[in-house]
N, C-alpha and C. Protein backbone atom coordinates (compact mmCIF):
# COMPACT_ATOMS: atom_id res chain seq x y z
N UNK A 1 0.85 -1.18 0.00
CA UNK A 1 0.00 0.00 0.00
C UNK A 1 0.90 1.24 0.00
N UNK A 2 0.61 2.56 -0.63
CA UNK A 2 1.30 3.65 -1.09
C UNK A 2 1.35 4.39 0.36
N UNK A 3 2.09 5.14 0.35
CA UNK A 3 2.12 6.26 1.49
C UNK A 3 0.77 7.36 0.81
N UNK A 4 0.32 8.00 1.64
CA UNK A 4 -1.15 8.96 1.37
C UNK A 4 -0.78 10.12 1.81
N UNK A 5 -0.16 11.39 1.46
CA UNK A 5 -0.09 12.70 2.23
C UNK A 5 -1.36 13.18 2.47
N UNK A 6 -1.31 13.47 3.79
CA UNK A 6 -2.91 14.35 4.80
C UNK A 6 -2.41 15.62 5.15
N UNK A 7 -3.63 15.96 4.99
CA UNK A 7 -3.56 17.60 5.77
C UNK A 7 -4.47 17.66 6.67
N UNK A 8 -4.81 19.09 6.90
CA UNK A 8 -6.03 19.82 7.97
C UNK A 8 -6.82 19.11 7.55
N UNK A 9 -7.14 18.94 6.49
CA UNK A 9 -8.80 18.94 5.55
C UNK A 9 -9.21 17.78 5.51
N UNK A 10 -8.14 16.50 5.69
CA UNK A 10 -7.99 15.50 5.46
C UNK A 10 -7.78 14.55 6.81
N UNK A 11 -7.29 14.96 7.05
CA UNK A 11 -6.57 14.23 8.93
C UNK A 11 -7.77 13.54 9.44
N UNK A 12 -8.78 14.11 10.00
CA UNK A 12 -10.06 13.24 10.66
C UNK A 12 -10.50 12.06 10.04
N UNK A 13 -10.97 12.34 8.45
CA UNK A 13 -11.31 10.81 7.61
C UNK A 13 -10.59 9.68 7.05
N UNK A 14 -8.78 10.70 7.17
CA UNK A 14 -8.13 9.55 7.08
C UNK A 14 -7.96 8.47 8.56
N UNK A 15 -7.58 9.03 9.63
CA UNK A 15 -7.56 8.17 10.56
C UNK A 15 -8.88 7.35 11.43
N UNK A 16 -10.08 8.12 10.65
CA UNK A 16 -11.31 6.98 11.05
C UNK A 16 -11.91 6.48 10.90
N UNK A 17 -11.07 5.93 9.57
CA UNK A 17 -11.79 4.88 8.50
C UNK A 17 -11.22 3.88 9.82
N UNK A 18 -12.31 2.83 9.12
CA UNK A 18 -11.87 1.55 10.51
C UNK A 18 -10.66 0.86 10.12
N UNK A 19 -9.99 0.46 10.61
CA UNK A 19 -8.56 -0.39 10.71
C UNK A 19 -7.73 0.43 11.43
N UNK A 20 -6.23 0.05 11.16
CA UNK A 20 -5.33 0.82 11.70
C UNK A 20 -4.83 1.90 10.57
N UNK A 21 -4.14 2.76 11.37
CA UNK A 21 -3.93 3.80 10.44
C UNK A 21 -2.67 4.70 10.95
N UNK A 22 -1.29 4.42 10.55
CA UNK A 22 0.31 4.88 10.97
C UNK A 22 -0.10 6.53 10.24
N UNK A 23 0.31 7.78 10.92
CA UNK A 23 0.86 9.04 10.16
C UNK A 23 1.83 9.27 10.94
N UNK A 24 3.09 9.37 9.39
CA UNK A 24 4.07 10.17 9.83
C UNK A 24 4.09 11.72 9.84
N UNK A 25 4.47 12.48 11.17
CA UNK A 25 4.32 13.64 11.20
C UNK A 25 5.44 14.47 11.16
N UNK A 26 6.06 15.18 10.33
CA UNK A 26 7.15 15.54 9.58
C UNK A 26 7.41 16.64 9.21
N UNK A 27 8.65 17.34 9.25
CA UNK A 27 8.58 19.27 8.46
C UNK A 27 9.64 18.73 7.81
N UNK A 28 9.57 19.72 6.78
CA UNK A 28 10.39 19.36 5.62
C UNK A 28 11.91 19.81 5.76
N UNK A 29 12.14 20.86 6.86
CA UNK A 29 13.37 20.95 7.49
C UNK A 29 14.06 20.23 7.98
N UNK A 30 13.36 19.11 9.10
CA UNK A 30 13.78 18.10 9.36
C UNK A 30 14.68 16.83 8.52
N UNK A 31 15.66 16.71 8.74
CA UNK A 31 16.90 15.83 8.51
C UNK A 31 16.48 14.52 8.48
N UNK A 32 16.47 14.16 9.98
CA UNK A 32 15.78 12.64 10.34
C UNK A 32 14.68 12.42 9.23
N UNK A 33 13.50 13.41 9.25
CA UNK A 33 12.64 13.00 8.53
C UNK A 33 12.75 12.64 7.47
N UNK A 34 13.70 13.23 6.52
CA UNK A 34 13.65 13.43 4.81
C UNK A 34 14.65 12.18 5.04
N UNK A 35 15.66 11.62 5.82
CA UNK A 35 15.81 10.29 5.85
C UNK A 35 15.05 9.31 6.09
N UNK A 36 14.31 9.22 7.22
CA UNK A 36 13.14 8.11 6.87
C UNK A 36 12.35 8.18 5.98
N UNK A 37 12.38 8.79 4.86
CA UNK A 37 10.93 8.57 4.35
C UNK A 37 10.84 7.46 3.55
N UNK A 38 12.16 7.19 2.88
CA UNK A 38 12.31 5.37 1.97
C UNK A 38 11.69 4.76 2.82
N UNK A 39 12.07 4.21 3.68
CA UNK A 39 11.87 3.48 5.16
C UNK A 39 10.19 3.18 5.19
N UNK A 40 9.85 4.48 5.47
CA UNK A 40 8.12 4.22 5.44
C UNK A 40 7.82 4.06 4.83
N UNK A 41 8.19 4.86 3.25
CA UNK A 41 7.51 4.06 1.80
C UNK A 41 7.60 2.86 1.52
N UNK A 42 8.89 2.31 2.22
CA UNK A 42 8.95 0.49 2.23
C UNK A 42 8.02 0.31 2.90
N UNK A 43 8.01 -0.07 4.18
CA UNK A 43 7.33 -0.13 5.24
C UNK A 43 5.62 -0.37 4.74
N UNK A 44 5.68 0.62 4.14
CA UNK A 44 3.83 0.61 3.87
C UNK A 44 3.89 -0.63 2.83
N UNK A 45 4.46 -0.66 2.12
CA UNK A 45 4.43 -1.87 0.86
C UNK A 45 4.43 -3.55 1.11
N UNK A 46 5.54 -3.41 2.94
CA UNK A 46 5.18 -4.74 3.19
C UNK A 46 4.45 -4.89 4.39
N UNK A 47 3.48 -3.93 4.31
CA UNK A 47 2.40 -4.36 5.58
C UNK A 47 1.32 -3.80 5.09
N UNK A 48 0.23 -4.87 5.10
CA UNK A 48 -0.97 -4.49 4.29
C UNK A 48 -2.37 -4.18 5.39
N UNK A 49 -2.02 -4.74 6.33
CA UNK A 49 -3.52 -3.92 6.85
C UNK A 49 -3.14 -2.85 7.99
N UNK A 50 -1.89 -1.66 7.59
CA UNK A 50 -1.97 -0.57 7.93
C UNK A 50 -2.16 0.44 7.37
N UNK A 51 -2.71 1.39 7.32
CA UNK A 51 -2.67 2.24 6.36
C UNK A 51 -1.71 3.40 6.46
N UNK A 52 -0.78 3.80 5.63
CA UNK A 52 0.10 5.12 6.07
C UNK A 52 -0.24 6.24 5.46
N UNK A 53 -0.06 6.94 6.33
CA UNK A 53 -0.06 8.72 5.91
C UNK A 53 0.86 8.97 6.60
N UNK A 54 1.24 10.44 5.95
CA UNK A 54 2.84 11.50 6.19
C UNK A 54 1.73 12.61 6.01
N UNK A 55 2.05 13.57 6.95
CA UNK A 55 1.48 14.66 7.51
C UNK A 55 2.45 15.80 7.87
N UNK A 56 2.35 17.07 7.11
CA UNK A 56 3.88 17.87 7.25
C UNK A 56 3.09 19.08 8.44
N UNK A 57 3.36 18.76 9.60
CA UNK A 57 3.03 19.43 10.49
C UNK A 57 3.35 20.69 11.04
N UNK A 58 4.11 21.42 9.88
CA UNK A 58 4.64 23.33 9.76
C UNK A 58 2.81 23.26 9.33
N UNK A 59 2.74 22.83 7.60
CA UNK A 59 1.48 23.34 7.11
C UNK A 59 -0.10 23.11 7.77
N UNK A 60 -0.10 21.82 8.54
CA UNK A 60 -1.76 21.47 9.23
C UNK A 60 -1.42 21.59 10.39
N UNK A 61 -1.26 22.66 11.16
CA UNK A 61 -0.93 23.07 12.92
C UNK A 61 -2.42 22.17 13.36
N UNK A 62 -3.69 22.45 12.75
CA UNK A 62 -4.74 21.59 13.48
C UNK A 62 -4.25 19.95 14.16
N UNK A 63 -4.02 19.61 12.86
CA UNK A 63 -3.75 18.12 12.48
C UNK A 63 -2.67 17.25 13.98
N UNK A 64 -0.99 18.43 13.68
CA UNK A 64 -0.24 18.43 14.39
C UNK A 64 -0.74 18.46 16.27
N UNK A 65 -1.95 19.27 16.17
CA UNK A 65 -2.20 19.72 17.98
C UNK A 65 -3.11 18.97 18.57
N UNK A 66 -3.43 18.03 17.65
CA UNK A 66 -3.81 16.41 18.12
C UNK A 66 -3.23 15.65 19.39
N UNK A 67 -1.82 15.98 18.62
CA UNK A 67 -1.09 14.69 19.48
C UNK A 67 0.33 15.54 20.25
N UNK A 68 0.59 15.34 21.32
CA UNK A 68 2.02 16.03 21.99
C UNK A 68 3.03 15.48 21.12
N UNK A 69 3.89 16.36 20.26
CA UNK A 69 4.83 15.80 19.52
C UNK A 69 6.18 16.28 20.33
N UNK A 70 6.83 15.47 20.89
CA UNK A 70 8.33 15.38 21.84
C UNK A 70 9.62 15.87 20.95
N UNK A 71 9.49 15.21 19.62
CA UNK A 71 10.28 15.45 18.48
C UNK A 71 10.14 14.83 17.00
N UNK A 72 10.83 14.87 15.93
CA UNK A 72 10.51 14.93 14.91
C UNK A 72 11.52 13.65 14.44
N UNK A 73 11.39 13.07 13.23
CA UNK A 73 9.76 12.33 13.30
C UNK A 73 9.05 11.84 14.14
N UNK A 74 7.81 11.95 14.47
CA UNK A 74 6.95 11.54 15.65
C UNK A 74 6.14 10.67 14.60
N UNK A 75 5.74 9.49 14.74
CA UNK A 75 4.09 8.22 14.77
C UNK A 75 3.57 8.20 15.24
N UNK A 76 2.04 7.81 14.79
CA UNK A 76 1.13 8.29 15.76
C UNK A 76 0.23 7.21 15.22
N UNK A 77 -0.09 6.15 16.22
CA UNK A 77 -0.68 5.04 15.15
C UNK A 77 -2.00 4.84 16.08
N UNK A 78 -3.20 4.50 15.29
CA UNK A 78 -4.44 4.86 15.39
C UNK A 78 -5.13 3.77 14.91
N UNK A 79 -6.32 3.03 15.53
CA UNK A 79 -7.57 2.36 15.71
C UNK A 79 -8.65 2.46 15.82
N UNK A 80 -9.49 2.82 14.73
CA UNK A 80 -10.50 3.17 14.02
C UNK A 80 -10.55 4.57 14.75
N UNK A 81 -9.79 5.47 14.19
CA UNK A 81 -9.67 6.63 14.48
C UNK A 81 -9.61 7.26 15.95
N UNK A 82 -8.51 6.17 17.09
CA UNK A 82 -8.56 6.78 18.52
C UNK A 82 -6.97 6.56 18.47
N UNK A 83 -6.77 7.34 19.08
CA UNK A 83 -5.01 7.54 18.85
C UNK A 83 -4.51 6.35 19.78
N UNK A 84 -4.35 5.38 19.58
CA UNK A 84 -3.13 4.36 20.49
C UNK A 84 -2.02 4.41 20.93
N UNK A 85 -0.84 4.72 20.58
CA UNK A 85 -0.07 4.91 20.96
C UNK A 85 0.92 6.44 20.12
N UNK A 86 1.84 6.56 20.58
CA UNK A 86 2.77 7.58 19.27
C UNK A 86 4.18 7.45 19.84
N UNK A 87 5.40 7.58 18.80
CA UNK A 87 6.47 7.37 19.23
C UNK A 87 7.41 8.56 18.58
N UNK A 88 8.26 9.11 18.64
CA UNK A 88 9.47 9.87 18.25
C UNK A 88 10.73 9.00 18.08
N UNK A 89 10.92 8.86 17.01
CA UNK A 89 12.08 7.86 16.46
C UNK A 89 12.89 8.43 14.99
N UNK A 90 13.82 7.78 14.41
CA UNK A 90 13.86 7.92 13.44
C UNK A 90 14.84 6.77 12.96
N UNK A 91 14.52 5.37 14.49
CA UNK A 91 14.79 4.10 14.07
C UNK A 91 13.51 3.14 13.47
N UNK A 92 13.89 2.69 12.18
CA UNK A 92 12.76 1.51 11.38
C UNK A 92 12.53 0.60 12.95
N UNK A 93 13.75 -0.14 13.57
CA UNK A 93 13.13 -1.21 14.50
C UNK A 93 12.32 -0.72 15.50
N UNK A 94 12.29 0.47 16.23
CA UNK A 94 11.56 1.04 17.31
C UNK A 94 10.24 1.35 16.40
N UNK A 95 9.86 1.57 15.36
CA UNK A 95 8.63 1.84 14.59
C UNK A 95 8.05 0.84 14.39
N UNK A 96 8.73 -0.18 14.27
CA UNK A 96 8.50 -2.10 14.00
C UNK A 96 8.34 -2.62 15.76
N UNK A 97 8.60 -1.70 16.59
CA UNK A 97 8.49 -2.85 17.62
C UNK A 97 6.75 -2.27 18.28
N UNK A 98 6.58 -0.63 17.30
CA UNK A 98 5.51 -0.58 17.89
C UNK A 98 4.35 -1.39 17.26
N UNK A 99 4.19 -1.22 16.05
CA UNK A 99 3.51 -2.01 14.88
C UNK A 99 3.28 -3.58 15.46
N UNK A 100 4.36 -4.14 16.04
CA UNK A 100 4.41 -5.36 16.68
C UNK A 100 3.15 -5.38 17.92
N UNK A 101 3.55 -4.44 18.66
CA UNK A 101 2.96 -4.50 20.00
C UNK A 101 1.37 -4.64 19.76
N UNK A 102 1.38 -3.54 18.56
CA UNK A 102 -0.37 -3.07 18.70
C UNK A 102 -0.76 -4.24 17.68
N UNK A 103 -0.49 -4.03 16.53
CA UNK A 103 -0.85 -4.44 15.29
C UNK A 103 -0.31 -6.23 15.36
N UNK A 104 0.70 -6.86 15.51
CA UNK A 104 1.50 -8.14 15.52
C UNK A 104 1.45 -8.30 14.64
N UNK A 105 2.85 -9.33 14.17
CA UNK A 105 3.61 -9.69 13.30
C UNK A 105 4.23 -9.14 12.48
N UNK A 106 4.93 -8.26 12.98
CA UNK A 106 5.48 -6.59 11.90
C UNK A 106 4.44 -5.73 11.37
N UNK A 107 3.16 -6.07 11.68
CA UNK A 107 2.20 -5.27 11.31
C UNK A 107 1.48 -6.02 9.52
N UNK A 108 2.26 -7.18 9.33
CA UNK A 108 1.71 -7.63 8.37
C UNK A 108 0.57 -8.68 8.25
């Protein structure tokens, strides 16, 4: 499955469609970020019942004041649209161990 960019306008219906639903929340300044982003574009391709979105949180401040973001990249992974958990990483295995916890089996 493709990565989905969300915004303001977008943020609520993407995360409450039912299933799970990963957004990465990201500024384009950010370093870490513009390095993970292969990572998640993989990521989404071999796990099929998550859905991903990337969310650039300079442009949707709404979107962003959702969730306490600690630092950048922050996840924020969601169940039929109720926020579960969120992490600040910009390690693949700490993103995989959350996917594990909630979702199991790498999230695939």
């Amino acid at each position: 499955m493709a990565v989905t960019d969300i915004d303001d306008n977008t943020f609520k219906d993407a995360i409450s469609a039912e299933g799970w639903a990963l957004v990465d929340f990201y500024a384009s300044w950010c370093g870490p970020c513009i390095m993970f982003k292969p990572i998640f574009e993989d990521m989404s391709k071999q796990i099929s019942n998550v859905r991903f979105y990337k969310l650039d949180g300079e442009v949707s401040p709404a979107a962003r004041a959702t969730v306490k973001i600690p630092g950048l990249p922050f996840f924020a992974l969601y169940k039929d649209g109720e926020l579960v958990e969120g992490v600040a990483t910009s390690k693949e295995a700490k993103l995989r161990e959350l996917l594990d916890r909630h979702v199991g089996a790498g999230g695939a």
